[in-house]
C-alpha atoms as a PDB file:
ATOM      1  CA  UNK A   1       0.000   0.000   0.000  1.00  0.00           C
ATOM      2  CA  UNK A   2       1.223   3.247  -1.035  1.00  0.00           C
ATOM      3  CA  UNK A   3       2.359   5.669   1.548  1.00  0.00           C
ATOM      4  CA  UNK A   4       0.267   8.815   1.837  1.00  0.00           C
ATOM      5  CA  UNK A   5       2.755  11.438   0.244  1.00  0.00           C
ATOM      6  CA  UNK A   6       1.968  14.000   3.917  1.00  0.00           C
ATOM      7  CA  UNK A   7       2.847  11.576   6.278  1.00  0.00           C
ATOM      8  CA  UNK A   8       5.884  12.357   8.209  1.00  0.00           C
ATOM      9  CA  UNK A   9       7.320   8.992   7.000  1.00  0.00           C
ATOM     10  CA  UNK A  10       7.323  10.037   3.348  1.00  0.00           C
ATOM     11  CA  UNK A  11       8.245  13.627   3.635  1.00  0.00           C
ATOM     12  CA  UNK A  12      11.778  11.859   5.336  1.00  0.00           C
ATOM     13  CA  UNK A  13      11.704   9.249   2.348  1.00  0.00           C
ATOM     14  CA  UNK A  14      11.333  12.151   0.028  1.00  0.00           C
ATOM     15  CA  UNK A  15      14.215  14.230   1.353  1.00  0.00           C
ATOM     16  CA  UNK A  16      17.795  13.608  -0.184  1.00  0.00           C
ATOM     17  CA  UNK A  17      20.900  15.521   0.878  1.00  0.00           C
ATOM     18  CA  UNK A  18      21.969  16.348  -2.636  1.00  0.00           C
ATOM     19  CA  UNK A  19      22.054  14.656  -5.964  1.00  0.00           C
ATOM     20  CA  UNK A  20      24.565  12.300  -7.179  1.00  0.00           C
ATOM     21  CA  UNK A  21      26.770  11.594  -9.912  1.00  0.00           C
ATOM     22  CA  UNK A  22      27.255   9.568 -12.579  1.00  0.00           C
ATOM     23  CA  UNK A  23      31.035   7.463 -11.967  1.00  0.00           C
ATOM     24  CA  UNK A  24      31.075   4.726 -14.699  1.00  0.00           C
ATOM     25  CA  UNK A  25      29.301   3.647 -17.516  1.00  0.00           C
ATOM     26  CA  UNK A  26      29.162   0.105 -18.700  1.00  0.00           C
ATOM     27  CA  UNK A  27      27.310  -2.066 -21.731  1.00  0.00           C
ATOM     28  CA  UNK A  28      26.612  -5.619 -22.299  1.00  0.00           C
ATOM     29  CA  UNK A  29      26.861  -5.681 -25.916  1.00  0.00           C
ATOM     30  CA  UNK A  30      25.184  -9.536 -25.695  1.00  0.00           C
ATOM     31  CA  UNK A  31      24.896 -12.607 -23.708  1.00  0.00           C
ATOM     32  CA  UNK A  32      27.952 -13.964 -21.604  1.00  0.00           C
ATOM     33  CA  UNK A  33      29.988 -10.980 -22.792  1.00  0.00           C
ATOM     34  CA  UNK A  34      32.024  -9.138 -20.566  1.00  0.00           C
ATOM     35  CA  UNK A  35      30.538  -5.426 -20.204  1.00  0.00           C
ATOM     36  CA  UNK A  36      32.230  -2.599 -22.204  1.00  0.00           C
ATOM     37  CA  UNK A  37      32.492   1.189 -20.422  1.00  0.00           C
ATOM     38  CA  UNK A  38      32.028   4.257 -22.290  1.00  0.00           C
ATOM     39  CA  UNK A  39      32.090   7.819 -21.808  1.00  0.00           C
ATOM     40  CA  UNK A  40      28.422   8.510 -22.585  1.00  0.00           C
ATOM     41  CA  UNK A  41      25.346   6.660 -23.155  1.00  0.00           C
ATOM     42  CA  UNK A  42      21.905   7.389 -25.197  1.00  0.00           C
ATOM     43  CA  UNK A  43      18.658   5.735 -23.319  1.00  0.00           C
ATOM     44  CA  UNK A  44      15.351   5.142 -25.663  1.00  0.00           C
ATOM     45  CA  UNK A  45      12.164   4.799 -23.514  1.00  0.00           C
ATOM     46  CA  UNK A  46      11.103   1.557 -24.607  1.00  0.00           C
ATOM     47  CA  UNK A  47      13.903   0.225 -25.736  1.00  0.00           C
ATOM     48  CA  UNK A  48      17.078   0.494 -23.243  1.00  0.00           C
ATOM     49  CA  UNK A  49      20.547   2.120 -23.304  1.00  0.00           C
ATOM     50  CA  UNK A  50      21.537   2.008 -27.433  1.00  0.00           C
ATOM     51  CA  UNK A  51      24.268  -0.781 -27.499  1.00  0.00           C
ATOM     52  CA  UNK A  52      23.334  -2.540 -24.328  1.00  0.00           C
ATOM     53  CA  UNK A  53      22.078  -6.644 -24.266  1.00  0.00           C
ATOM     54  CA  UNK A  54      18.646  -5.562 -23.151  1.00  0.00           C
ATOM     55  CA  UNK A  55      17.826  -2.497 -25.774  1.00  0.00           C
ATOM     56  CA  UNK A  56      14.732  -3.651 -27.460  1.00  0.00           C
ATOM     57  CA  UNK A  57      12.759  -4.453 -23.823  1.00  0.00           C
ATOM     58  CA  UNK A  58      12.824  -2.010 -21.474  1.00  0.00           C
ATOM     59  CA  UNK A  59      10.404  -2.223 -19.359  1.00  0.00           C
ATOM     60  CA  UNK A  60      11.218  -2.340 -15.254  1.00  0.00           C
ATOM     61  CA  UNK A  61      14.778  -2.792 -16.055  1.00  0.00           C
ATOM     62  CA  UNK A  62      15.430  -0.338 -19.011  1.00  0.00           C
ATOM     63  CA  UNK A  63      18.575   0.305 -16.472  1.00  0.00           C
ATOM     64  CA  UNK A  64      20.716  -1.137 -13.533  1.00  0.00           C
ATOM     65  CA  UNK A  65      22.250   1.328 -10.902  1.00  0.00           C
ATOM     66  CA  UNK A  66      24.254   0.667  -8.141  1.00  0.00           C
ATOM     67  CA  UNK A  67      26.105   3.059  -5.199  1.00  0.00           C
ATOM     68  CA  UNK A  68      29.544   3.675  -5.952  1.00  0.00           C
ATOM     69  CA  UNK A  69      29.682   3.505  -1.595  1.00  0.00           C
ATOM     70  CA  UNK A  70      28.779  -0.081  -1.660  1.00  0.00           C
ATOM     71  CA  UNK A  71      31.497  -1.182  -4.126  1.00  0.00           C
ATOM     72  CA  UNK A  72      34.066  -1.320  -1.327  1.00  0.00           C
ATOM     73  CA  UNK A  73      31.398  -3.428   0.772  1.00  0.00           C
ATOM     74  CA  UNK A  74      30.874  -5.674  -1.821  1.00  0.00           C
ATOM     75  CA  UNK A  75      35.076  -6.250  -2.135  1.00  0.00           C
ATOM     76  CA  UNK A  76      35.113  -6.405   1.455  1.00  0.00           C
ATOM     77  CA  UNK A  77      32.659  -9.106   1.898  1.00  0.00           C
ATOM     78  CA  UNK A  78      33.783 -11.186  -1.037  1.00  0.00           C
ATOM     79  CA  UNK A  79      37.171 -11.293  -0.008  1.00  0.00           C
ATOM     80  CA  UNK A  80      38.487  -9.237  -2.902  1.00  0.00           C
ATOM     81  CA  UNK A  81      41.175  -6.226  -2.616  1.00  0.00           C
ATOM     82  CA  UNK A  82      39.096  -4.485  -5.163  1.00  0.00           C
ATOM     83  CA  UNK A  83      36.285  -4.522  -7.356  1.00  0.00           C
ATOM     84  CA  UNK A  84      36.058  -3.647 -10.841  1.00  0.00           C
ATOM     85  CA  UNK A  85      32.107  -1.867 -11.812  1.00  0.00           C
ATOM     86  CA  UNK A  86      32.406  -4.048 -15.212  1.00  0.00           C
ATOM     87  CA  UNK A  87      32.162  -7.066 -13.082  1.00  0.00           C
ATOM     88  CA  UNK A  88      29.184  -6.499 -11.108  1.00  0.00           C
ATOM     89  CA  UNK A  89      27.101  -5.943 -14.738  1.00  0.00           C
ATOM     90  CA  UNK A  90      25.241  -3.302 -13.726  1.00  0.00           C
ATOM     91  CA  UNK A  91      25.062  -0.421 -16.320  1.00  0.00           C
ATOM     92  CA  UNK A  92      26.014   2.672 -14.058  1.00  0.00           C
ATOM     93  CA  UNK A  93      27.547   3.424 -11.053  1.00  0.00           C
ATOM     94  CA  UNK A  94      26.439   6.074  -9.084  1.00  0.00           C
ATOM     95  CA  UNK A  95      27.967   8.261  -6.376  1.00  0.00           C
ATOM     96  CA  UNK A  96      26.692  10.637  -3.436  1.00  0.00           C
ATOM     97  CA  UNK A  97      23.105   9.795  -3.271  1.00  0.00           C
ATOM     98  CA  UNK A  98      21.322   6.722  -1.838  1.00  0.00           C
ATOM     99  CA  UNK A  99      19.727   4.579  -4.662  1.00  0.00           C
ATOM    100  CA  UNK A 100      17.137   2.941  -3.023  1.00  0.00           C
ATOM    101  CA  UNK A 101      15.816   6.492  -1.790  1.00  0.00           C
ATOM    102  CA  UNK A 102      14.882   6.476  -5.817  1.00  0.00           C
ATOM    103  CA  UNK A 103      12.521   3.381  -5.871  1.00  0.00           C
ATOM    104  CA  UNK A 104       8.910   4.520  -7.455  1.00  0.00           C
ATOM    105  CA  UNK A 105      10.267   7.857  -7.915  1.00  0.00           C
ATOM    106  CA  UNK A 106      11.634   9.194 -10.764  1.00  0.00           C
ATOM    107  CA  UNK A 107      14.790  10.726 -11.607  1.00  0.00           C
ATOM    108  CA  UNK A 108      16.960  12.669 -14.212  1.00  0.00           C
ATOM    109  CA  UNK A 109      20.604  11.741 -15.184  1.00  0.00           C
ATOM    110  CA  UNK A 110      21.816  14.065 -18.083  1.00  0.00           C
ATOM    111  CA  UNK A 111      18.686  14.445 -20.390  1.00  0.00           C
ATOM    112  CA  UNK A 112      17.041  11.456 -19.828  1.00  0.00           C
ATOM    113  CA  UNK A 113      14.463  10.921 -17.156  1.00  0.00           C
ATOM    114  CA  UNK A 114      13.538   7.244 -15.230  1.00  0.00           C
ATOM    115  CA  UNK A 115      11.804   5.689 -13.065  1.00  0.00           C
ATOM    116  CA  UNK A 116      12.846   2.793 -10.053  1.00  0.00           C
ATOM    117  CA  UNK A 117      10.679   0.212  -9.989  1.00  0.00           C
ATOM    118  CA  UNK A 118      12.894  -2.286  -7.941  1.00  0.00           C
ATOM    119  CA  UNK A 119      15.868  -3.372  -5.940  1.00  0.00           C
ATOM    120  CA  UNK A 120      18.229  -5.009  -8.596  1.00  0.00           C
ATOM    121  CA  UNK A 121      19.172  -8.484  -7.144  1.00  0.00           C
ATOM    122  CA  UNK A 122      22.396 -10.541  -7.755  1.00  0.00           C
ATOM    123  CA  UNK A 123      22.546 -13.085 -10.346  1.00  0.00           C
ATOM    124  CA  UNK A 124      24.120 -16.527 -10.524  1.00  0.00           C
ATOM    125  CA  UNK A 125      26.839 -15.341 -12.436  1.00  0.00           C
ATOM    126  CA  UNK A 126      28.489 -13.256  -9.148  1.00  0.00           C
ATOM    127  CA  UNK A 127      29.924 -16.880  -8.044  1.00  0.00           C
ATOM    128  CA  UNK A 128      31.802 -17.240 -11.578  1.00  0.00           C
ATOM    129  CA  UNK A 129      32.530 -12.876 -10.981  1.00  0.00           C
ATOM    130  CA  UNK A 130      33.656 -12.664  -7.798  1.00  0.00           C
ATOM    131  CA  UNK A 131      34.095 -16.327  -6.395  1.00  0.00           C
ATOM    132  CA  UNK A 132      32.455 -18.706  -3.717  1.00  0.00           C
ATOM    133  CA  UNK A 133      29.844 -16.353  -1.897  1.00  0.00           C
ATOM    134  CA  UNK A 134      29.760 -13.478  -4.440  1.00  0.00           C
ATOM    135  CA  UNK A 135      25.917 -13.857  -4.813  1.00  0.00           C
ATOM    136  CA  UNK A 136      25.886 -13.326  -1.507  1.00  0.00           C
ATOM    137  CA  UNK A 137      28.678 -10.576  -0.544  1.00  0.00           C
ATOM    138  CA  UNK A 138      26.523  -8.393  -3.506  1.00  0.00           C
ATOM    139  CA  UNK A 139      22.910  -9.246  -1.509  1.00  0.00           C
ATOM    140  CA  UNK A 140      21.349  -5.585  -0.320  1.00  0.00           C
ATOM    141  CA  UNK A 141      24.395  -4.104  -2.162  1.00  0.00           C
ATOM    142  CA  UNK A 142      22.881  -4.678  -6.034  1.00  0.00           C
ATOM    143  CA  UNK A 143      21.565  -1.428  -6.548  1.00  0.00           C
ATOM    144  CA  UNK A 144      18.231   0.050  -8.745  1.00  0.00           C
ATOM    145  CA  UNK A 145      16.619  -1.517 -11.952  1.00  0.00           C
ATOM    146  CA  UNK A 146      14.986   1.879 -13.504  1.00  0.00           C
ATOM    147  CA  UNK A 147      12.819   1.768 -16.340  1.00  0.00           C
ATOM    148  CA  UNK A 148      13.388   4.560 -18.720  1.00  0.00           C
ATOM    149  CA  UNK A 149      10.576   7.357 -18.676  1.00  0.00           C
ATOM    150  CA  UNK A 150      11.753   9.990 -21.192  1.00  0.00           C
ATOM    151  CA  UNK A 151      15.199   9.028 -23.503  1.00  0.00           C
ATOM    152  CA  UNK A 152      17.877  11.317 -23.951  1.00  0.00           C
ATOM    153  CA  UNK A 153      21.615  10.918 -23.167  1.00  0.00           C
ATOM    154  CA  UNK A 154      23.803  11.478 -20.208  1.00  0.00           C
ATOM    155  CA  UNK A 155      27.638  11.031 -19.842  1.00  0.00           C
ATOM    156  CA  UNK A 156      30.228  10.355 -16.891  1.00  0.00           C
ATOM    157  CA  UNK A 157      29.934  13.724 -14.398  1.00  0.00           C
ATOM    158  CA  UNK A 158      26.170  14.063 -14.701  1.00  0.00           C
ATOM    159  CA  UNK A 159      24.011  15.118 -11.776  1.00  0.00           C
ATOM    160  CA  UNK A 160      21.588  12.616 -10.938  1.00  0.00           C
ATOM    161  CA  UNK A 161      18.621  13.926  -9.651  1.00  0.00           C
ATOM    162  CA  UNK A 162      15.264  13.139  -7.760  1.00  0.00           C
ATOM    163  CA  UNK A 163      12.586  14.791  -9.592  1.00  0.00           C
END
């Protein structure tokens, strides 16, 4: 059930210390590939980021974010020194503003404008990524599946901001 938007609960849900910022981009140009990172990105509503795996069906997850924060969390608990973004196969990696704070809201990085519909969940493949207990070491660290609302582009820098 949806929270009534004047209760004091979602007046603190709806307040965010400042926006964040775009830190890496990454695309899955197809299946069991490993991800590719690039400077700037173009997102189609209805179709995904334009040379990702999943353009042609976006839908709740036009988009994977995760917190830059958590990346060290996510090396820490899987044993690692350090953590490569590429390897975690989400498409952007986000600093400065808490992700899950974006869920059912919607949000502009660059020109383009989205929407979270869900925490993003490991997969399988984090054993094979980041060893024995990397599906776990990445659970409540995954990040946001967005879905994109209005295309446009956006590039590494780029304010991302509630709306």
């Amino acid at each position: 059930m949806p929270l009534n938007p004047e209760s004091p609960l979602a007046k603190l849900m709806a307040t965010l210390p400042r926006a964040g910022k775009v830190e890496w981009i990454g695309l899955r140009p197809a299946r069991d590939e490993v991800m590719v990172s690039t400077d700037a990105v173009e997102a189609v509503t209805g179709a995904g980021l334009v040379g990702d795996r999943y353009k042609g069906g976006s839908g709740k997850r036009g988009i994977t974010l995760i917190q830059a924060e958590h990346l060290p969390a996510i090396a820490a608990l899987a044993q690692r020194p350090d953590l490569a973004p590429s390897l975690l196969r989400r498409n952007v990696v986000v600093s400065g503003i808490p992700l899950i704070a974006l869920k059912e809201r919607r949000f502009r990085i660059g020109t383009a404008v989205f929407e979270g519909t869900e925490e993003c969940d490991p997969c399988s493949r984090m054993e094979d990524a980041l060893g024995p207990g990397g599906y776990n070491a990445m659970r409540g660290h995954g990040g946001l599946c967005a879905r994109i609302v209005e295309g446009g582009s956006f590039r590494i820098g780029d304010p991302v901001e509630a709306l």
